[in-house]
N, C-alpha and C. Protein backbone atom coordinates (compact mmCIF):
# COMPACT_ATOMS: atom_id res chain seq x y z
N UNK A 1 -14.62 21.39 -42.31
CA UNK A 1 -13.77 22.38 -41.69
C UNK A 1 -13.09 21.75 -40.47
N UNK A 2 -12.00 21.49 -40.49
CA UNK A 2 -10.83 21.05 -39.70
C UNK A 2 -11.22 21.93 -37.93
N UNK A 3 -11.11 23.03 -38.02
CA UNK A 3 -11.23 23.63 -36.57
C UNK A 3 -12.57 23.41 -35.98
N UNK A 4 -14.09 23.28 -36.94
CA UNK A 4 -14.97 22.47 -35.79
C UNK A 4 -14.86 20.82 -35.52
N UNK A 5 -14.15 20.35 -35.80
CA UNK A 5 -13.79 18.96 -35.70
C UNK A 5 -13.33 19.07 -34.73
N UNK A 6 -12.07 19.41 -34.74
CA UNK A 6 -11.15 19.80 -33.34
C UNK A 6 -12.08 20.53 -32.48
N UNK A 7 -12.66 21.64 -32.52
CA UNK A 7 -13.58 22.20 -31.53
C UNK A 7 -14.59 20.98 -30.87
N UNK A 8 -15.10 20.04 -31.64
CA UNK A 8 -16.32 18.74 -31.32
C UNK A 8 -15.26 18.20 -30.25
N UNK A 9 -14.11 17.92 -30.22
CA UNK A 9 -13.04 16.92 -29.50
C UNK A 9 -12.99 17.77 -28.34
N UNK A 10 -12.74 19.36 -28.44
CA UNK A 10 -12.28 19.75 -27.59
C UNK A 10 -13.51 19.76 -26.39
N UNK A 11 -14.81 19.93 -27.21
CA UNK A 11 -16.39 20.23 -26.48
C UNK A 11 -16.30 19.28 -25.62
N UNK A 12 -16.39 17.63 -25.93
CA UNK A 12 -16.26 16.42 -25.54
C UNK A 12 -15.24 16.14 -24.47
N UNK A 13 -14.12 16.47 -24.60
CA UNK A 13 -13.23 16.65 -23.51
C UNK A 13 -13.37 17.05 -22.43
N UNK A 14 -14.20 18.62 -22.84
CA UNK A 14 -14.42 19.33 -21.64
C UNK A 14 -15.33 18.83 -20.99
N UNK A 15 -16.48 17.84 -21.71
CA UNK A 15 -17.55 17.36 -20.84
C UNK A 15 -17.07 16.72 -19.72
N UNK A 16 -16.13 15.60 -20.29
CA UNK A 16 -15.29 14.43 -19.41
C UNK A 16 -14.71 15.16 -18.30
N UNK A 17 -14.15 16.09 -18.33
CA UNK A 17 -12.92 16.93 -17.62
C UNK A 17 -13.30 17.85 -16.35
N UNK A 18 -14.79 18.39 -16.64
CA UNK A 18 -15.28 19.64 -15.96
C UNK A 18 -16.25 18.62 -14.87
N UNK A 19 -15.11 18.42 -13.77
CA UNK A 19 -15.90 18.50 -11.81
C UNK A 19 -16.83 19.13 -11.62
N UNK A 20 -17.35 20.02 -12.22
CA UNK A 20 -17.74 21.53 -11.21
C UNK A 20 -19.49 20.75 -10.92
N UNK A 21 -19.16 21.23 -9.71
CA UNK A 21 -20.63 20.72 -8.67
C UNK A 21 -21.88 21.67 -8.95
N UNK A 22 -23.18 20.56 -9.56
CA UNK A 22 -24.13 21.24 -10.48
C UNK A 22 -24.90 20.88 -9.22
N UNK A 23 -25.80 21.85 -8.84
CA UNK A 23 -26.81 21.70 -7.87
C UNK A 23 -27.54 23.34 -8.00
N UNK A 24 -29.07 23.13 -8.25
CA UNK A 24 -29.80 24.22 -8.09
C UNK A 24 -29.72 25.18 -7.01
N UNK A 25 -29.23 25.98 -6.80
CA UNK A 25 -29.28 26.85 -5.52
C UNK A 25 -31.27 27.57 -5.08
N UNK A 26 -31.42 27.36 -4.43
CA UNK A 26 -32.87 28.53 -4.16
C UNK A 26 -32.67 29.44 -5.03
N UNK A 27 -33.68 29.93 -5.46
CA UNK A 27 -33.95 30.94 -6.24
C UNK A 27 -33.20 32.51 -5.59
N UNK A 28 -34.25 32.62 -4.54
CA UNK A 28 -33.84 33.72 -3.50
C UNK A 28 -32.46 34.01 -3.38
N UNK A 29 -31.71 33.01 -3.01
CA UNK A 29 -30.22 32.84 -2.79
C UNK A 29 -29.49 32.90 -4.06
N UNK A 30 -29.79 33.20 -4.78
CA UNK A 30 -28.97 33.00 -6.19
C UNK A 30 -28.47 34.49 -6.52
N UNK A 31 -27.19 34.40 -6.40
CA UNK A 31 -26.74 36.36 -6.43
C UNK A 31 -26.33 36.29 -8.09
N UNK A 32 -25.40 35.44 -8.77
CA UNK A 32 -24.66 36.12 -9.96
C UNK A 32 -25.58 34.85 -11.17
N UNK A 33 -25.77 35.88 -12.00
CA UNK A 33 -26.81 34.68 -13.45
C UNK A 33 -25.76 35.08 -14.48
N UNK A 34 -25.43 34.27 -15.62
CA UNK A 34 -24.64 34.29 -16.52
C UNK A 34 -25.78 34.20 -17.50
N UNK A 35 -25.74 35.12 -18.67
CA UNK A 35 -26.65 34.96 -19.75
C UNK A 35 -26.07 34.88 -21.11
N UNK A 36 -25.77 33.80 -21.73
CA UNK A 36 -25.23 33.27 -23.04
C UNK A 36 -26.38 33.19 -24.27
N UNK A 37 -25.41 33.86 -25.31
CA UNK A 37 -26.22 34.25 -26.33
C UNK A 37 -25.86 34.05 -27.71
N UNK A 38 -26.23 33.59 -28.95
CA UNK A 38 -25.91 34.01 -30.00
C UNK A 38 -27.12 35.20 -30.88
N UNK A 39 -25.82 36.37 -31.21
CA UNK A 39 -26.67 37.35 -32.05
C UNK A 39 -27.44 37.02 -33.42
N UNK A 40 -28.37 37.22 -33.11
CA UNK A 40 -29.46 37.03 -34.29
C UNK A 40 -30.11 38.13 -35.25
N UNK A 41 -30.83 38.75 -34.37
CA UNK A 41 -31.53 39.85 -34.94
C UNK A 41 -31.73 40.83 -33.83
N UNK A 42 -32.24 42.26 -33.83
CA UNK A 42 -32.47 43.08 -32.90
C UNK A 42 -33.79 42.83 -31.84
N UNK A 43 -34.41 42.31 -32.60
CA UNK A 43 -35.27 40.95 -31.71
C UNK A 43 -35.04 40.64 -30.21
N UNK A 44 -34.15 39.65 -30.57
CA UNK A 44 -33.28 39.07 -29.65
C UNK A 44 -32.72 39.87 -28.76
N UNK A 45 -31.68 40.43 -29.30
CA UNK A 45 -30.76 41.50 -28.41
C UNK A 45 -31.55 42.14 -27.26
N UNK A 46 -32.58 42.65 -27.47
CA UNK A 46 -33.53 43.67 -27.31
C UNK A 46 -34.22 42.77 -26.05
N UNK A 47 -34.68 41.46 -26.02
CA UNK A 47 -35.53 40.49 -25.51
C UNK A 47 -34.15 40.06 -24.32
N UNK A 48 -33.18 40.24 -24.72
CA UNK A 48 -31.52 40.19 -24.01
C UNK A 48 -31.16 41.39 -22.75
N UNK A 49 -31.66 42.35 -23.13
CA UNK A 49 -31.42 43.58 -22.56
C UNK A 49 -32.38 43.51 -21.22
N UNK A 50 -33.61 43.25 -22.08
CA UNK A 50 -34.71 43.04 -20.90
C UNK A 50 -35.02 42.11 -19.76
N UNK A 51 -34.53 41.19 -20.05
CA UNK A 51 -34.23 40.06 -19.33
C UNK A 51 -33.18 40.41 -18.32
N UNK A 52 -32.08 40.85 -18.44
CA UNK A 52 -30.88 41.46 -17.90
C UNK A 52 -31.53 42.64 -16.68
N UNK A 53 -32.14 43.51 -17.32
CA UNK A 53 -33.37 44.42 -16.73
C UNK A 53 -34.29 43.81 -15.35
N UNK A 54 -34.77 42.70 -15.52
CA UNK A 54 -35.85 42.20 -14.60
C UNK A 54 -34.57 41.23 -13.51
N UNK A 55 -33.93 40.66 -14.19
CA UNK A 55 -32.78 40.48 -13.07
C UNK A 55 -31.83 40.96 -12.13
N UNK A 56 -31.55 42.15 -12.96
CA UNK A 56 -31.17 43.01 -12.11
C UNK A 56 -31.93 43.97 -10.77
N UNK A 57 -33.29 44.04 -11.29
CA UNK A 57 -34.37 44.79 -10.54
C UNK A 57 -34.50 43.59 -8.99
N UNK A 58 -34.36 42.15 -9.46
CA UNK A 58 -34.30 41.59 -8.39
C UNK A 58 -32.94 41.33 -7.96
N UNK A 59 -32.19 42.16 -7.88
CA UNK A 59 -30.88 42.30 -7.07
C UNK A 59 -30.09 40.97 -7.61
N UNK A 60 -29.72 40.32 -8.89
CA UNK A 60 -29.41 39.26 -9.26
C UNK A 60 -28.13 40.65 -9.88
N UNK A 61 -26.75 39.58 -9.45
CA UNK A 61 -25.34 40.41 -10.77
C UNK A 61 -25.32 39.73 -12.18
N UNK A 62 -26.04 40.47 -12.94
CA UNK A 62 -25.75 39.58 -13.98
C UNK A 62 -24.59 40.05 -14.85
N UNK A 63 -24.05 38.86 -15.75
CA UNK A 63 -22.90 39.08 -16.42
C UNK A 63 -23.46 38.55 -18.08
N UNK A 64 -23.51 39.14 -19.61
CA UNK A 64 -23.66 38.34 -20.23
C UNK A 64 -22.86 38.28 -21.67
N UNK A 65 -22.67 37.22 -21.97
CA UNK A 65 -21.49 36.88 -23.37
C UNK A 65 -22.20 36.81 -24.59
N UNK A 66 -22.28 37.41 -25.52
CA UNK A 66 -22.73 37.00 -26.53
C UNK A 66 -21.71 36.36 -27.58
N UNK A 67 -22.30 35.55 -28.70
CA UNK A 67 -21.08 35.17 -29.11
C UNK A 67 -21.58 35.59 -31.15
N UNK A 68 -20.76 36.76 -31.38
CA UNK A 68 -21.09 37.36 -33.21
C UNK A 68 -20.66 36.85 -33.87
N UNK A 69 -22.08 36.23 -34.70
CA UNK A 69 -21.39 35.53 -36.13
C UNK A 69 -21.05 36.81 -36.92
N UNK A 70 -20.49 36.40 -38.20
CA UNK A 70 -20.21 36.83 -39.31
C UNK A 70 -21.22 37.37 -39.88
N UNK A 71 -21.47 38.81 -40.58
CA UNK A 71 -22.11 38.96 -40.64
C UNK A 71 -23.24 39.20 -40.02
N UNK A 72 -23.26 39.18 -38.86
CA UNK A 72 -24.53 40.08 -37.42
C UNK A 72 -23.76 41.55 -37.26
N UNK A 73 -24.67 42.22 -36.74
CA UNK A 73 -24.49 43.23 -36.32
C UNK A 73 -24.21 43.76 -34.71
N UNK A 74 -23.26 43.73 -34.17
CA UNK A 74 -23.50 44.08 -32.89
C UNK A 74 -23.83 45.17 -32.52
N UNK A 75 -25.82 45.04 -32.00
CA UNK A 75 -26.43 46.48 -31.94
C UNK A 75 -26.27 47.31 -30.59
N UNK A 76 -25.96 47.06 -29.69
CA UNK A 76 -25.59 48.42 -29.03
C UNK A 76 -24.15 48.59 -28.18
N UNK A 77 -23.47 47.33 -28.65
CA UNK A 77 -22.36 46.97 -27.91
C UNK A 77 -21.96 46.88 -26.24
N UNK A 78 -23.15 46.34 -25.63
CA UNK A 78 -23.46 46.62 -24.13
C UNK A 78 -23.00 45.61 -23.70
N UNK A 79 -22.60 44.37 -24.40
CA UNK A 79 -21.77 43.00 -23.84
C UNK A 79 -20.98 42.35 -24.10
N UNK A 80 -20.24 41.83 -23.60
CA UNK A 80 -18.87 41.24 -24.08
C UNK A 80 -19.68 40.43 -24.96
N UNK A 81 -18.74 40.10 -26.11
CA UNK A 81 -18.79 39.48 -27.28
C UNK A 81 -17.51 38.52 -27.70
N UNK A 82 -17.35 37.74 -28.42
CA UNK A 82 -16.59 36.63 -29.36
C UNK A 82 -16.87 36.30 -30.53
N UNK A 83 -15.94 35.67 -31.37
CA UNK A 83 -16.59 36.03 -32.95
C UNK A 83 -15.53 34.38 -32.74
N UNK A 84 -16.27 34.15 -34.44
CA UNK A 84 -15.76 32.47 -34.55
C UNK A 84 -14.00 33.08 -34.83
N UNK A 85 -13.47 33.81 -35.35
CA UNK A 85 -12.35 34.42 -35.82
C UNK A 85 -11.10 34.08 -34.69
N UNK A 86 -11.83 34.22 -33.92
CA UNK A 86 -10.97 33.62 -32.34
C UNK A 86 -10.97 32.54 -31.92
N UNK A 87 -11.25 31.31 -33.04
CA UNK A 87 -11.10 30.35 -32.74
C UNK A 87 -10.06 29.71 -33.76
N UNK A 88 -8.96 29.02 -33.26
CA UNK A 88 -7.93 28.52 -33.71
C UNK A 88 -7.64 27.59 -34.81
N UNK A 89 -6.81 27.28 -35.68
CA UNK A 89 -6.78 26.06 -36.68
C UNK A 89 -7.40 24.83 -35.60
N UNK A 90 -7.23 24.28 -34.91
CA UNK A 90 -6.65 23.32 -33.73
C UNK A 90 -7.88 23.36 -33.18
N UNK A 91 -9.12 24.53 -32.91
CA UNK A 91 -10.10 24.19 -32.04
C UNK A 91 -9.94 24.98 -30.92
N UNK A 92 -8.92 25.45 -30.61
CA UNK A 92 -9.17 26.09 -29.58
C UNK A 92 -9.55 27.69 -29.18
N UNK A 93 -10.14 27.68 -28.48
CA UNK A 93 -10.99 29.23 -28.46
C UNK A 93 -9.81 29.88 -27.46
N UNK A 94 -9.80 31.25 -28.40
CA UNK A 94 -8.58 32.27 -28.06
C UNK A 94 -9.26 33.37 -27.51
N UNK A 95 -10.63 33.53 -27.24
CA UNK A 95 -11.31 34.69 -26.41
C UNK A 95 -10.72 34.57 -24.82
N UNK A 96 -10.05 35.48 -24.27
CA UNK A 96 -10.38 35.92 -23.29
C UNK A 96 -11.78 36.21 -22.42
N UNK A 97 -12.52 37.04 -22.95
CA UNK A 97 -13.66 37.00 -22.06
C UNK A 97 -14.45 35.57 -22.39
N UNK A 98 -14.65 35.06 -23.09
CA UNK A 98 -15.56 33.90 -23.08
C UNK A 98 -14.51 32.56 -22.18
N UNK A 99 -13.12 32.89 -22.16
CA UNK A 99 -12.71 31.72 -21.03
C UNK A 99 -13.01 32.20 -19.85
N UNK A 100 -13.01 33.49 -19.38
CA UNK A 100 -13.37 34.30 -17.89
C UNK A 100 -14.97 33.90 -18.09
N UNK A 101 -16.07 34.21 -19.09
CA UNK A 101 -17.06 33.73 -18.43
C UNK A 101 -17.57 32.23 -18.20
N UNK A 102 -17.08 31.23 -19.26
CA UNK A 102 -16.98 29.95 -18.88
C UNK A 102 -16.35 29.80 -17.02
N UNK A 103 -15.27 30.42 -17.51
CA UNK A 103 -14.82 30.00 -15.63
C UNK A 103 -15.33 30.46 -14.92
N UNK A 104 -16.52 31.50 -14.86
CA UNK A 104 -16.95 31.99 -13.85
C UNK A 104 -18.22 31.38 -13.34
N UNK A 105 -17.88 31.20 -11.69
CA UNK A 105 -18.81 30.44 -11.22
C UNK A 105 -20.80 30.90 -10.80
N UNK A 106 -21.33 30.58 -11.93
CA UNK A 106 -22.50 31.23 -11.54
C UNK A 106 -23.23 30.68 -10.91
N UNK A 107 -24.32 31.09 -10.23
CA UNK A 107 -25.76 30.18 -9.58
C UNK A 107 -26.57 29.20 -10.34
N UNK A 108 -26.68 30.63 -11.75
CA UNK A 108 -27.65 30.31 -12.95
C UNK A 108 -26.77 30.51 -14.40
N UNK A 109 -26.68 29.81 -15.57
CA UNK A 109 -26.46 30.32 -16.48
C UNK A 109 -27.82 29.97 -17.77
N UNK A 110 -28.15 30.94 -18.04
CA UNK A 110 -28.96 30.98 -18.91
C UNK A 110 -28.30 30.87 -20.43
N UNK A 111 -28.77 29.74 -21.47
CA UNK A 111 -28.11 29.93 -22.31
C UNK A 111 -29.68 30.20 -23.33
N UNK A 112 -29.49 31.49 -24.10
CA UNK A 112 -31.12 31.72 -24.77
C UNK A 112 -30.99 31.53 -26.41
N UNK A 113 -30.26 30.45 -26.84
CA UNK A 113 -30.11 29.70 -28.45
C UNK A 113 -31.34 28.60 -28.39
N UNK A 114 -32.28 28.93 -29.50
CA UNK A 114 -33.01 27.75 -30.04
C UNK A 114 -32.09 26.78 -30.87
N UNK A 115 -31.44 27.19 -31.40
CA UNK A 115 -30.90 26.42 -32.29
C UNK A 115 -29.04 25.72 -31.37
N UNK A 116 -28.63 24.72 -31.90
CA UNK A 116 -26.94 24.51 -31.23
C UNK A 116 -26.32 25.41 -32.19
N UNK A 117 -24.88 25.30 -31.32
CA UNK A 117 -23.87 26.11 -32.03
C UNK A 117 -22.65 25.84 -31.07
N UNK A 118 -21.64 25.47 -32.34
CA UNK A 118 -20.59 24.71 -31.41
C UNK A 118 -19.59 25.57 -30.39
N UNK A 119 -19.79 26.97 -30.76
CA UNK A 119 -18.82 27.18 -30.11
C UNK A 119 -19.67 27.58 -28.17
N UNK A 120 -20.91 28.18 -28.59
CA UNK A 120 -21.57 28.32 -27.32
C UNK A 120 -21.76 26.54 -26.58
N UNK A 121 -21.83 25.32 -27.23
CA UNK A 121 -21.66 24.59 -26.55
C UNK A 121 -20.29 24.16 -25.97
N UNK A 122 -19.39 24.13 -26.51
CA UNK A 122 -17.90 24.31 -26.56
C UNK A 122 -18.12 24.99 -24.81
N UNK A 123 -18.46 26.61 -24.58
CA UNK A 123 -18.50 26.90 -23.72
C UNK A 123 -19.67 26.69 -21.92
N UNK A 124 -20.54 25.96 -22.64
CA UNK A 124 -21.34 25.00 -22.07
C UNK A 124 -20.41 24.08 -21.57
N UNK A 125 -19.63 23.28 -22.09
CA UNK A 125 -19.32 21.85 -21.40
C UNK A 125 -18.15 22.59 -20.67
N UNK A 126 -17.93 23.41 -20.72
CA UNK A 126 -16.45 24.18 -20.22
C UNK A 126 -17.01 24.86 -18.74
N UNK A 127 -18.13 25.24 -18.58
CA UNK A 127 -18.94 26.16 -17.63
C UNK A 127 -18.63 25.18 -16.33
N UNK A 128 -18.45 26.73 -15.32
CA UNK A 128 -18.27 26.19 -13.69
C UNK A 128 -19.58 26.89 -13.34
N UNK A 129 -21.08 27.16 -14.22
CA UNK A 129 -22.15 27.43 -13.27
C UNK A 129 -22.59 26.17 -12.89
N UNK A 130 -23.17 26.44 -11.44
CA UNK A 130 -23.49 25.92 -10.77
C UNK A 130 -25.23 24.89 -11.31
N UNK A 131 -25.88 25.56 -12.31
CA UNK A 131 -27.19 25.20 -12.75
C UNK A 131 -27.55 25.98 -14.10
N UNK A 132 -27.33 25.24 -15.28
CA UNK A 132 -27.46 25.39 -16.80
C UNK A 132 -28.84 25.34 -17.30
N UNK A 133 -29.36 26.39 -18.11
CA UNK A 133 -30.64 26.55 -17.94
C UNK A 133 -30.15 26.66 -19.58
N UNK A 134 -31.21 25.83 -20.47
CA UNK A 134 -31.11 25.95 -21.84
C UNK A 134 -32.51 25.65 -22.48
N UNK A 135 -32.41 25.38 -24.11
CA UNK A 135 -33.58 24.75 -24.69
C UNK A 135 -33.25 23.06 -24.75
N UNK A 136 -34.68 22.65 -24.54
CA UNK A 136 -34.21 21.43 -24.53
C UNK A 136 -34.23 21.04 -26.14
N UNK A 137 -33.10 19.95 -26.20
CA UNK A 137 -32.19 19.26 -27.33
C UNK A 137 -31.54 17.65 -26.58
N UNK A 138 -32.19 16.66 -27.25
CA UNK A 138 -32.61 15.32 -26.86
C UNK A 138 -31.09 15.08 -26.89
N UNK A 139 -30.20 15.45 -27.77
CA UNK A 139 -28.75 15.29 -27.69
C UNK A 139 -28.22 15.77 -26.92
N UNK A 140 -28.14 16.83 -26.65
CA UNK A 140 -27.48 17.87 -25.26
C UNK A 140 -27.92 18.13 -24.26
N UNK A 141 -28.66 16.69 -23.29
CA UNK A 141 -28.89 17.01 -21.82
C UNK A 141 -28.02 16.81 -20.88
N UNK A 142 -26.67 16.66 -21.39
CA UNK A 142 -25.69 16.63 -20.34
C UNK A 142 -24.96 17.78 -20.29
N UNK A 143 -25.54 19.07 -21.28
CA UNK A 143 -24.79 20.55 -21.06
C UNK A 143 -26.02 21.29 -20.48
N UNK A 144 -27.08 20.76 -19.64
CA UNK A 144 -27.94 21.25 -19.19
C UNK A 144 -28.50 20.77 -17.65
N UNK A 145 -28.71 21.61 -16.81
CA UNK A 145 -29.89 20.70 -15.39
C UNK A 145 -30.87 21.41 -15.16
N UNK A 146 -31.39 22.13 -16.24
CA UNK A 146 -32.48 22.68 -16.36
C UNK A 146 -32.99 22.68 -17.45
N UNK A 147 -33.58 21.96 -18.48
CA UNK A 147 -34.19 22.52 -19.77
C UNK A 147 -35.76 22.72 -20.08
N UNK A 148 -35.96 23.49 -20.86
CA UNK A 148 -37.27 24.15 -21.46
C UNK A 148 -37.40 24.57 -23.19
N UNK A 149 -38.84 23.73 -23.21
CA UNK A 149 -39.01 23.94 -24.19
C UNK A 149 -38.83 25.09 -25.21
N UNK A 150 -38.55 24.75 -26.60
CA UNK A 150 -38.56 25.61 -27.41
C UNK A 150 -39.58 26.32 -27.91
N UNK A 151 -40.96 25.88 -27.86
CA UNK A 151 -42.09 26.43 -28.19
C UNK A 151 -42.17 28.16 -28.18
N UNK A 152 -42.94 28.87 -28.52
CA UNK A 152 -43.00 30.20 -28.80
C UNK A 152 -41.59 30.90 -29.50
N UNK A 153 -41.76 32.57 -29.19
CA UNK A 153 -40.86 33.39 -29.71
C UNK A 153 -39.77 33.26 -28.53
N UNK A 154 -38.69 34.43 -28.62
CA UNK A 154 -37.87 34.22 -27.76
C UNK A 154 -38.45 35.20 -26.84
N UNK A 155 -39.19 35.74 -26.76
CA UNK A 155 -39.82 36.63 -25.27
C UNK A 155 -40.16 35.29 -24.34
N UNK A 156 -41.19 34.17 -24.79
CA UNK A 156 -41.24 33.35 -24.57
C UNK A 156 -40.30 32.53 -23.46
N UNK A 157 -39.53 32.40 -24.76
CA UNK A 157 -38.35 31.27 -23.93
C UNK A 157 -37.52 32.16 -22.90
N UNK A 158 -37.08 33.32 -22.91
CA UNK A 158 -36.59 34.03 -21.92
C UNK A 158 -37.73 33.77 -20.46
N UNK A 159 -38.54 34.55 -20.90
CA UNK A 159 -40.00 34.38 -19.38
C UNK A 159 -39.71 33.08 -19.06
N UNK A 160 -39.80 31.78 -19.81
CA UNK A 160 -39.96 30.42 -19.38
C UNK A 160 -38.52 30.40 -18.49
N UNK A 161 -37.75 30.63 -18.79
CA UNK A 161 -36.45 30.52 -18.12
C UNK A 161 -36.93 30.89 -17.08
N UNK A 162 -36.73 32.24 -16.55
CA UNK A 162 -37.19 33.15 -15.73
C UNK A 162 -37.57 32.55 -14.71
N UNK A 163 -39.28 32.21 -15.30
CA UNK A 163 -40.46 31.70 -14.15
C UNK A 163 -39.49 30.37 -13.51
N UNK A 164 -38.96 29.33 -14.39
CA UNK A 164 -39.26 28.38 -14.18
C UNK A 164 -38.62 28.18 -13.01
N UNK A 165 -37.17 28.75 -13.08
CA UNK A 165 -36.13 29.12 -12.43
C UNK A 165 -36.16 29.94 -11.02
N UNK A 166 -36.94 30.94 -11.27
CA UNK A 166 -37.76 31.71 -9.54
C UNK A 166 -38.44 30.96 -8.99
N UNK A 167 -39.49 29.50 -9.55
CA UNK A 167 -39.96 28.93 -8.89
C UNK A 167 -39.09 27.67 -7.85
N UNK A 168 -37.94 28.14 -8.06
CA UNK A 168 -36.92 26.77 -7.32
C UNK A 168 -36.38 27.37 -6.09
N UNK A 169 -37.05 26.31 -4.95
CA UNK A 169 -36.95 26.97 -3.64
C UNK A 169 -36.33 26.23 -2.85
C-alpha cells in the first residue's frame, strides 16, 4: 500500500525535523497530559476513561486522541478521534484534531498501544510533548523518553505509566 510507504517517509522526516525540547518536567508541576490511543475493545476504552479520571482528580488537563480503525466501534464518543480514511494517497494525515494534538505542547504524553501502528507513530515523531511515555519497542526509542514494559493487561500498563511518571521529581 502506497500511502503507508509515504506515511514511513513522512514518520521519518518528522523525526529529523521536530526541535521540540524533551525534558521530564516534575511530576507535581506537570499541568496538561496528552493520552494517545488506538481503539481496541471496550476493555481498553474503559481502562482510557479511568485513567483520564485519576488525572484529572490530581488537577492534571488532560486532552485525549484516539485513533479508529475500521471496523472498531467508537464506544461512548467522549474523544476526539481519526480514522486511517484521513489519510491521503501521498501519506499525509488530513485530521485536524490529530495535527492540533500532535502540536500541542504537553508535559506528558502517554501513548497506551502494545502493539505499533503507523499512523499513531506518524503522530509520535510529529509530537511537541515535552516527555513521551510509551511501551517499550527496541525499534522505537527515539519516539519515546520514557518507556515501560509491556508485561500484564492494559490496567497494568496504564498504572505503570502513571506510577512511574508521579514518581519523577
Amino acid at each position: 500500500m502506497f500511502k503507508k510507504t509515504f506515511l514511513r517517509w513522512r514518520t521519518s522526516n518528522a523525526r529529523k525535523k521536530n526541535k521540540s525540547i524533551r525534558a521530564s518536567l516534575p511530576y507535581p508541576q506537570a499541568m496538561s497530559i496528552g493520552v494517545l490511543f488506538t481503539v481496541e475493545d471496550k476493555a481498553k476504552h474503559d481502562e482510557v476513561k479511568r485513567l483520564v479520571k485519576v488525572l484529572e482528580t490530581e488537577g492534571k488537563k488532560v486532552q485525549v486522541l484516539e485513533f479508529l480503525p475500521r471496523k472498531k466501534e467508537n464506544y461512548d464518543f467522549l474523544f476526539d478521534f481519526f480514522t486511517v480514511e484521513e489519510l491521503s494517497f501521498w501519506g499525509s494525515l488530513q485530521s485536524d484534531k490529530a495535527l492540533k494534538f500532535a502540536d500541542t505542547t504537553f508535559d506528558y504524553l502517554f501513548n497506551l498501544d502494545k502493539e505499533p501502528n503507523d499512523l499513531i507513530d506518524y503522530l509520535l515523531a510529529r509530537s511537541k510533548a515535552h516527555c513521551r511515555v510509551g511501551v517499550y519497542r527496541e525499534d522505537h526509542t527515539v519516539d519515546f523518553e520514557l518507556m515501560i514494559g509491556k508485561n500484564g493487561d492494559q490496567h497494568s500498563l496504564a498504572d505503570n505509566m502513571h506510577r512511574y511518571v508521579a514518581q519523577l521529581r
